[in-house]
C-alpha atoms as a PDB file:
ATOM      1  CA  UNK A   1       2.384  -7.933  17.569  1.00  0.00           C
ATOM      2  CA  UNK A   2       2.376  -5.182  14.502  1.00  0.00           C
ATOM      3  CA  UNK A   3       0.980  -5.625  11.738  1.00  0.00           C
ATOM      4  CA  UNK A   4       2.129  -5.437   8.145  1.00  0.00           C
ATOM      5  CA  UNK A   5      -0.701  -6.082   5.566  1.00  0.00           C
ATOM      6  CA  UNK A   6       1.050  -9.356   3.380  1.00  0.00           C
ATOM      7  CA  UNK A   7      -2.038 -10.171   1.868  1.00  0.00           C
ATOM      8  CA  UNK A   8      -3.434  -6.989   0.137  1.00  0.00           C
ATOM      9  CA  UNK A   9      -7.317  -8.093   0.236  1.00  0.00           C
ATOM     10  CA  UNK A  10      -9.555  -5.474   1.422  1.00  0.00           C
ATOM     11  CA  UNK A  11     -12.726  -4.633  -0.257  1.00  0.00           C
ATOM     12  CA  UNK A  12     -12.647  -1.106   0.405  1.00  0.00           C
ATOM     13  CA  UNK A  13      -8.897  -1.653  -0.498  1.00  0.00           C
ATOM     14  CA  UNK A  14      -9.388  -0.483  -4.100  1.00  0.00           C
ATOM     15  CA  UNK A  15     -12.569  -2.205  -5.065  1.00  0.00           C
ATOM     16  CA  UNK A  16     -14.701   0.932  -3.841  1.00  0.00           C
ATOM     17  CA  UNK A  17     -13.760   4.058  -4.749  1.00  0.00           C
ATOM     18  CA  UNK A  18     -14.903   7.143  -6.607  1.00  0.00           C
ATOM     19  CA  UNK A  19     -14.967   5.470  -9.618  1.00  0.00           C
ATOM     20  CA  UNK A  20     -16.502   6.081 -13.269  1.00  0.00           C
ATOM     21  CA  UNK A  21     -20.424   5.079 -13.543  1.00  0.00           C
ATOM     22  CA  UNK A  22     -20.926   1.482 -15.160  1.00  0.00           C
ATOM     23  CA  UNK A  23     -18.839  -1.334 -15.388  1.00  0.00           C
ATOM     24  CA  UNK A  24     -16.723  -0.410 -12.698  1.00  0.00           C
ATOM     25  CA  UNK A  25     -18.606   0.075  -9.679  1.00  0.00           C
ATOM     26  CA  UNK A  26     -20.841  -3.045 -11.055  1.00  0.00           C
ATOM     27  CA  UNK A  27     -18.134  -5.011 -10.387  1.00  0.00           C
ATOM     28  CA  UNK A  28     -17.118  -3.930  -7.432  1.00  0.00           C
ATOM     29  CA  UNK A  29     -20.481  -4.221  -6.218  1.00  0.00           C
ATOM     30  CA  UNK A  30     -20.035  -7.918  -6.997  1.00  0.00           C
ATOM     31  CA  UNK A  31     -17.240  -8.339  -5.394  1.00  0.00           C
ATOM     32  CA  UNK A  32     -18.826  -6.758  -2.173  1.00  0.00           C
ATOM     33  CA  UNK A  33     -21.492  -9.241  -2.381  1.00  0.00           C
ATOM     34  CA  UNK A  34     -19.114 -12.110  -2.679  1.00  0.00           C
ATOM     35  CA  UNK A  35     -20.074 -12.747  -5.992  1.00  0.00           C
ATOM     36  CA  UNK A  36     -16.732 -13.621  -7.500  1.00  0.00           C
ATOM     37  CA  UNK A  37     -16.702 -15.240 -10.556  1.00  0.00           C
ATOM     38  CA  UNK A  38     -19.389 -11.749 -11.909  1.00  0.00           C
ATOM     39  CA  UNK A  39     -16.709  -9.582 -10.460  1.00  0.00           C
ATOM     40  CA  UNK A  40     -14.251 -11.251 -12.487  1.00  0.00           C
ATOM     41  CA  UNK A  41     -16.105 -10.702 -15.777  1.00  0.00           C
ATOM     42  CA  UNK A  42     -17.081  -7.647 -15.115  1.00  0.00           C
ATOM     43  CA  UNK A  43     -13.495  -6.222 -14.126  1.00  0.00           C
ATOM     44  CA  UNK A  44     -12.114  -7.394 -17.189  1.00  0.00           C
ATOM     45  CA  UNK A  45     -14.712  -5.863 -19.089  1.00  0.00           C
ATOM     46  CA  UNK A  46     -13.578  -2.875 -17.241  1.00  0.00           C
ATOM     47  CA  UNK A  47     -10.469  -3.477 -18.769  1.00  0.00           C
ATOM     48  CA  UNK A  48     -11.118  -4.158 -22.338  1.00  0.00           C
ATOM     49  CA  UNK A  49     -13.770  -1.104 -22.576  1.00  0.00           C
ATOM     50  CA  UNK A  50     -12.138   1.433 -20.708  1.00  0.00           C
ATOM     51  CA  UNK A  51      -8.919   0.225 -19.812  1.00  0.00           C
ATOM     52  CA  UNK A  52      -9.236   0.931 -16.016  1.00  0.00           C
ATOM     53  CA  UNK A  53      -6.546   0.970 -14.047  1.00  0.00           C
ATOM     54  CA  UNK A  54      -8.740   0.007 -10.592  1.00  0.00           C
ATOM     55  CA  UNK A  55      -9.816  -2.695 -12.593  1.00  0.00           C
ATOM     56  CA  UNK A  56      -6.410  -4.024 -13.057  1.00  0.00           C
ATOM     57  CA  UNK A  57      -5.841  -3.895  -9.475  1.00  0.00           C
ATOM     58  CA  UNK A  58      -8.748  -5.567  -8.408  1.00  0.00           C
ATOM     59  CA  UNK A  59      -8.322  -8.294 -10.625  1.00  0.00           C
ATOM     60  CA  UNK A  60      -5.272  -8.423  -8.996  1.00  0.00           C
ATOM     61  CA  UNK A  61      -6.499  -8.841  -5.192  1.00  0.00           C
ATOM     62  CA  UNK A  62      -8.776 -11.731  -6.943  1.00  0.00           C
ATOM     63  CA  UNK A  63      -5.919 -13.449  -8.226  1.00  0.00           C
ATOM     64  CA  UNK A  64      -3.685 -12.860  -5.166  1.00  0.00           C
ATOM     65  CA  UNK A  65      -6.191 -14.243  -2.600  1.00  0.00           C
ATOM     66  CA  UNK A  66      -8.056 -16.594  -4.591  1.00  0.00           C
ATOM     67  CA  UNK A  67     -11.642 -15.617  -5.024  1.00  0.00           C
ATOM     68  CA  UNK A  68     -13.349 -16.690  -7.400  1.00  0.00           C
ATOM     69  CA  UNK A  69     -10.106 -18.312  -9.290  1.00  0.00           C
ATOM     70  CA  UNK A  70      -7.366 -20.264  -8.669  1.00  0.00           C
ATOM     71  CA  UNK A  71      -4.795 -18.235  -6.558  1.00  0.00           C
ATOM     72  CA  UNK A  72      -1.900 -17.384  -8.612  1.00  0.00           C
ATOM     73  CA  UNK A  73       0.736 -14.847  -7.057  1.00  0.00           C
ATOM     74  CA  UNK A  74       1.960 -14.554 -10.887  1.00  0.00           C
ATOM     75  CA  UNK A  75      -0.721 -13.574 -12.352  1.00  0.00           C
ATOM     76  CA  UNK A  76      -1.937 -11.400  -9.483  1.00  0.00           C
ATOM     77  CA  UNK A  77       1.902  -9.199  -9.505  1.00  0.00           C
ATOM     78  CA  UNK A  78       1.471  -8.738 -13.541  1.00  0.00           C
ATOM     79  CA  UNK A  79      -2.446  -7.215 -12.870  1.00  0.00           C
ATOM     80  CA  UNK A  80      -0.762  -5.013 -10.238  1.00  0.00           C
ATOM     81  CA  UNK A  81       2.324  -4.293 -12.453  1.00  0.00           C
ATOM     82  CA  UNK A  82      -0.223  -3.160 -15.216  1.00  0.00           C
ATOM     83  CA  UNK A  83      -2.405  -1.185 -12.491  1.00  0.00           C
ATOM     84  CA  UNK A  84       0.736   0.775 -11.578  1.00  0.00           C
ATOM     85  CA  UNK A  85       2.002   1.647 -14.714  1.00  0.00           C
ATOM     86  CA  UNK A  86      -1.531   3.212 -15.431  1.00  0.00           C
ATOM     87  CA  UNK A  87      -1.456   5.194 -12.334  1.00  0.00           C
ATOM     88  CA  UNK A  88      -3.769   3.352  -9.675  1.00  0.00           C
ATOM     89  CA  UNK A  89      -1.910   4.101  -6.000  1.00  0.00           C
ATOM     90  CA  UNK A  90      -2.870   1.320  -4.533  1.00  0.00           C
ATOM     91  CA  UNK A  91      -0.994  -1.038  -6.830  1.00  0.00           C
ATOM     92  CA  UNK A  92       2.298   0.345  -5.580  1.00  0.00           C
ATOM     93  CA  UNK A  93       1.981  -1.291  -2.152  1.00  0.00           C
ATOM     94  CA  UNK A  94       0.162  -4.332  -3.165  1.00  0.00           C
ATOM     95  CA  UNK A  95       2.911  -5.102  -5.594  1.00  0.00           C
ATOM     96  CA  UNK A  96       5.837  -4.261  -3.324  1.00  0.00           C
ATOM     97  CA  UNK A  97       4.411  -7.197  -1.039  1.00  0.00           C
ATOM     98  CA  UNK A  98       4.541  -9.977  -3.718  1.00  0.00           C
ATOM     99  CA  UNK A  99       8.204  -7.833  -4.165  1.00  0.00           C
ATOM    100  CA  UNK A 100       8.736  -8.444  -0.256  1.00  0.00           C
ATOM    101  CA  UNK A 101       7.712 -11.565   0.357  1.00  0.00           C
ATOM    102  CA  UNK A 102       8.684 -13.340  -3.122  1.00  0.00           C
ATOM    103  CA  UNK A 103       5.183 -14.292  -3.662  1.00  0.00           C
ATOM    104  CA  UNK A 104       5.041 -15.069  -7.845  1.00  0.00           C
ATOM    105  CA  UNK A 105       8.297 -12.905  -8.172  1.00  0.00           C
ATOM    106  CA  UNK A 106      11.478 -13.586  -7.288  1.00  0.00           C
ATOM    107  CA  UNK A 107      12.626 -11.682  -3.558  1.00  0.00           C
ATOM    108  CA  UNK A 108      13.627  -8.357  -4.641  1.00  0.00           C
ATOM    109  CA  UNK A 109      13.989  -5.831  -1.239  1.00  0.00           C
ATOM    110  CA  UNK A 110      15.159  -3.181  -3.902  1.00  0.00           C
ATOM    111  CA  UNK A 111      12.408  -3.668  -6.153  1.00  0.00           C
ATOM    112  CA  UNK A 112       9.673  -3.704  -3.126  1.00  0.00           C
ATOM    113  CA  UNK A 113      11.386  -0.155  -1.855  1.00  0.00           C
ATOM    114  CA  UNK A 114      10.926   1.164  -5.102  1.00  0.00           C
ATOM    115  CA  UNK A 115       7.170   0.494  -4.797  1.00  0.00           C
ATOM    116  CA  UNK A 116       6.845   1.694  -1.419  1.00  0.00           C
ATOM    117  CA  UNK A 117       8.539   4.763  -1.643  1.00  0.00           C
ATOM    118  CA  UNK A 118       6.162   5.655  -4.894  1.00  0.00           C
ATOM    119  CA  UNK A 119       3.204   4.526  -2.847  1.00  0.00           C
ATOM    120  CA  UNK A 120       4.421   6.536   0.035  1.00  0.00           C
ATOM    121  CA  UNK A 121       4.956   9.849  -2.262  1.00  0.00           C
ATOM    122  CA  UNK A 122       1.346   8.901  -4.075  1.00  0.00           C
ATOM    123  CA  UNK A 123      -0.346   8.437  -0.654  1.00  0.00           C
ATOM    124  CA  UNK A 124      -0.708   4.978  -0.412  1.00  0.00           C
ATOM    125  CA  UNK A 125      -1.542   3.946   3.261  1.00  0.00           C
ATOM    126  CA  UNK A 126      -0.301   0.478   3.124  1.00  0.00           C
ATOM    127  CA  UNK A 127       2.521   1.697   2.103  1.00  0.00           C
ATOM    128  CA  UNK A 128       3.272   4.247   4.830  1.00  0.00           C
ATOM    129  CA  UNK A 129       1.821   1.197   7.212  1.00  0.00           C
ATOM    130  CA  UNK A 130       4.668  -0.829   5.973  1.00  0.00           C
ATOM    131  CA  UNK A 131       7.352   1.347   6.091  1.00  0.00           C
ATOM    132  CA  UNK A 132       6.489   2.219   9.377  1.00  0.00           C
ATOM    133  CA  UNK A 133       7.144  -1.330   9.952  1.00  0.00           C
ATOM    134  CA  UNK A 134      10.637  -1.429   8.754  1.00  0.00           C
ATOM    135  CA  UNK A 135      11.464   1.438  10.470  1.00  0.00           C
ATOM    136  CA  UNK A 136      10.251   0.738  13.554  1.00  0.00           C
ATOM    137  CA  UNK A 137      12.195  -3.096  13.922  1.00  0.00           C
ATOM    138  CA  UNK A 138      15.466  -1.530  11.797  1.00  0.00           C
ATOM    139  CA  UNK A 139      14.084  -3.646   9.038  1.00  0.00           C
ATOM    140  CA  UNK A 140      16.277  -2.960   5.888  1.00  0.00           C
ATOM    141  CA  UNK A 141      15.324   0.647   7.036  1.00  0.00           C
ATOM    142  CA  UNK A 142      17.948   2.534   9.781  1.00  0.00           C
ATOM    143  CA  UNK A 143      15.259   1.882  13.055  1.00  0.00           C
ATOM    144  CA  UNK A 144      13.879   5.127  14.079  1.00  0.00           C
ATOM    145  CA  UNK A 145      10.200   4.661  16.459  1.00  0.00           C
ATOM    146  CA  UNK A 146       9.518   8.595  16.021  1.00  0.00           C
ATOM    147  CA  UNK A 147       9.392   7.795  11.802  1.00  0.00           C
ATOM    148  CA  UNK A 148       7.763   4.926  12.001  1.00  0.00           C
ATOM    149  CA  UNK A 149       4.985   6.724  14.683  1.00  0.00           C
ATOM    150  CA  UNK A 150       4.693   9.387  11.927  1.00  0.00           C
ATOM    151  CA  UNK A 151       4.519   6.644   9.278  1.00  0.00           C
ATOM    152  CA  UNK A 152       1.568   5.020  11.144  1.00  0.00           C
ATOM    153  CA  UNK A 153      -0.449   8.084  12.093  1.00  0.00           C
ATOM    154  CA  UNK A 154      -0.176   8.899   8.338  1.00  0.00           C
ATOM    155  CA  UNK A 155      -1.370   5.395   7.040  1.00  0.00           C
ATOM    156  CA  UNK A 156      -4.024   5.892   9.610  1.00  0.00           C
ATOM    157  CA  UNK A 157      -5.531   9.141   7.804  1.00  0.00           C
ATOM    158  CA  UNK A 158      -5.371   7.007   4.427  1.00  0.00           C
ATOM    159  CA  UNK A 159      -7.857   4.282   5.882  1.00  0.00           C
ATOM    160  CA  UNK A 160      -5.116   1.742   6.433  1.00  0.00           C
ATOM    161  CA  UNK A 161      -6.897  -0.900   7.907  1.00  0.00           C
ATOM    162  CA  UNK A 162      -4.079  -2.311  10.142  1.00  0.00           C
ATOM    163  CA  UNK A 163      -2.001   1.229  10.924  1.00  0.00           C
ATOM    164  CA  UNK A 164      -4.827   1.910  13.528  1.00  0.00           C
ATOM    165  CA  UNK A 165      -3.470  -1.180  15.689  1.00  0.00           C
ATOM    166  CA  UNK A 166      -0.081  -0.637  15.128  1.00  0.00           C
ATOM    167  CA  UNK A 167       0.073   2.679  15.993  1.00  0.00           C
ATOM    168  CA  UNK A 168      -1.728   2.221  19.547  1.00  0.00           C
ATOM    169  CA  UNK A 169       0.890  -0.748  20.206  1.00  0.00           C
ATOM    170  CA  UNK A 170       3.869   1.664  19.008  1.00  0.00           C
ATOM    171  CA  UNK A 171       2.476   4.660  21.311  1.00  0.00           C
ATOM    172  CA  UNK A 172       2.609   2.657  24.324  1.00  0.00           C
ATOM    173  CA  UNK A 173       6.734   1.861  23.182  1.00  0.00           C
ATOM    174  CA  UNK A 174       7.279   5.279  23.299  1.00  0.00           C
ATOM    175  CA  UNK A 175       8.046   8.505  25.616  1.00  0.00           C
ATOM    176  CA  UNK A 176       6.485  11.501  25.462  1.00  0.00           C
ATOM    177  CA  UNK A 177       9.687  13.284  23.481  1.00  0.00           C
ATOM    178  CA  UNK A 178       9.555  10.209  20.612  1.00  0.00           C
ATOM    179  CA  UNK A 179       6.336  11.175  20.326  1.00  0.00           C
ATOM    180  CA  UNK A 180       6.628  15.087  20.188  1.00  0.00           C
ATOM    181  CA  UNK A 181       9.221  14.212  17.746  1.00  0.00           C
ATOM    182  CA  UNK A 182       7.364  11.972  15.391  1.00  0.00           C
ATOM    183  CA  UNK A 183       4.834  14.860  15.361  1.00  0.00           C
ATOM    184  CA  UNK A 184       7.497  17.044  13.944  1.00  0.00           C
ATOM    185  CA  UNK A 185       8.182  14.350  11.633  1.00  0.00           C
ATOM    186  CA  UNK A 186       4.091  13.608  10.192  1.00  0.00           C
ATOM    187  CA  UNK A 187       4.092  17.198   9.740  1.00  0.00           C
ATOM    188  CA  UNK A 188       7.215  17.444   7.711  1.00  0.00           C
ATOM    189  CA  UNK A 189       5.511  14.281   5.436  1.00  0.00           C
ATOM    190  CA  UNK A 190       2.661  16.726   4.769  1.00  0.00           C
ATOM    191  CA  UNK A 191       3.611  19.967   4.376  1.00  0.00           C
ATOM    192  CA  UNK A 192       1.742  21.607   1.321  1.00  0.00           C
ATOM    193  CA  UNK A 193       4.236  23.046  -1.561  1.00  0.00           C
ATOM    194  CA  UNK A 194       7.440  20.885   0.174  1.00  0.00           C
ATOM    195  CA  UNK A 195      10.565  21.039  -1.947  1.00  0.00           C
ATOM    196  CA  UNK A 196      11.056  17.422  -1.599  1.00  0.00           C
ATOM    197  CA  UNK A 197       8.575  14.191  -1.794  1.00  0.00           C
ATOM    198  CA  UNK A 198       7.983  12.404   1.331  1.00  0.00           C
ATOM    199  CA  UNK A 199      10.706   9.338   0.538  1.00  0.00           C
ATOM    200  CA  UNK A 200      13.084  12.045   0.756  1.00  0.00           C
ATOM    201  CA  UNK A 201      11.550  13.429   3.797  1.00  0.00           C
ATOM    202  CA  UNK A 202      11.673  10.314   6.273  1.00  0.00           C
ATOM    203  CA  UNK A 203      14.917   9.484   4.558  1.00  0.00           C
ATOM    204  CA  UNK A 204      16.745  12.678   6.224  1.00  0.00           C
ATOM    205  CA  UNK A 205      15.176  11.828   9.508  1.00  0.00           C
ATOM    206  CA  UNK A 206      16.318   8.381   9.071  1.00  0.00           C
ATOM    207  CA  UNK A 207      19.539   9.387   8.086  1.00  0.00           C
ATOM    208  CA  UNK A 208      20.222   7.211   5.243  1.00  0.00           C
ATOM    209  CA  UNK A 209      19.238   7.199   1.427  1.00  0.00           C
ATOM    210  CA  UNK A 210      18.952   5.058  -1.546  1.00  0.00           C
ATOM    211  CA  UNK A 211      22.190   5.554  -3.268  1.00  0.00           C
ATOM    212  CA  UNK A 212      20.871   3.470  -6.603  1.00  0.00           C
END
């Protein structure tokens, strides 16, 4: 069975990262160590002194799986709205899912697109996992295995935790030309100095584009 991450907890997921010295990386040593409700203060202290965007989007994993709070899908898709609007990749797939899956906000497949193709363009690997999802079962997304191969392989590189197992299942799906193909594809997705982002990119090998 693939995998597509619905539940956006991982704590390498955006709660380690090259980060600024101090509050930051205090609190996601907490949350490492399971200590919730300290990772909680100090994120939001995070927030109010330095206004970090990785701070919104961890508080947002808290709220979203329930650690050391009540879980509240709500409150978890405004932290990751906020964490997006400053910048922080990671928010763009995290939020799409809530988007997806109507988890706190109402079911919006347009609105969840919109994330994933900025997380996708940003580098976001759960993003590219997911995609690679849709593509692969013709899931709102024309079904194309060489794209969603490519989409895999490149969630892979950006320490997607499930991409690894769904791109061994989708290899074994696929002949040698698919692959060959979604080769030409991945490379396409990161050529340096391309004239168009990568949305664009797997949307002309999946034929079809966002006409909104």
């Amino acid at each position: 069975m693939l995998r597509r991450i619905l539940i956006a907890f991982c704590l390498c997921l955006g709660l380690v990262q090259l980060a600024w010295a101090g509050t930051y990386d205090d609190a996601a040593a907490a949350a490492q160590s399971k200590q919730y409700d300290k990772a909680m203060v100090l994120f939001q202290k995070a927030i109010d002194e330095n206004d970090d965007a990785r701070a919104y989007n961890s508080l947002g994993t808290l709220y979203e799986m329930g650690l050391g709070v009540k879980q509240d899908y709500a409150t978890a898709a405004k932290y990751y709205a906020q964490a997006a609007k400053k910048g922080n990749v990671k928010a763009n797939g995290n939020l799409a899912v809530l988007y997806e899956r109507g988890l706190g906000v109402k079911q919006d497949w347009g609105k969840a697109l919109g994330y994933y193709f900025t997380g996708l363009n940003k580098g976001d690997g759960k993003s590219m996992n997911n995609l690679g999802v849709m593509a692969l079962n013709g899931e709102i997304l024309p079904k194309n295995i060489s794209v969603a191969w490519a989409l895999f392989a490149s969630a892979v590189n950006r320490q997607d935790r499930e991409a690894p197992h769904n791109l061994a299942v989708v290899e074994t799906r696929m002949s040698k030309a698919e692959i060959e193909q979604g080769k030409v594809v991945y490379k396409a997705l990161h050529q340096v100095n391309a004239k168009k982002p990568p949305m664009d990119i797997m949307l002309d090998y999946l034929g079809w584009h966002d006409n909104e």
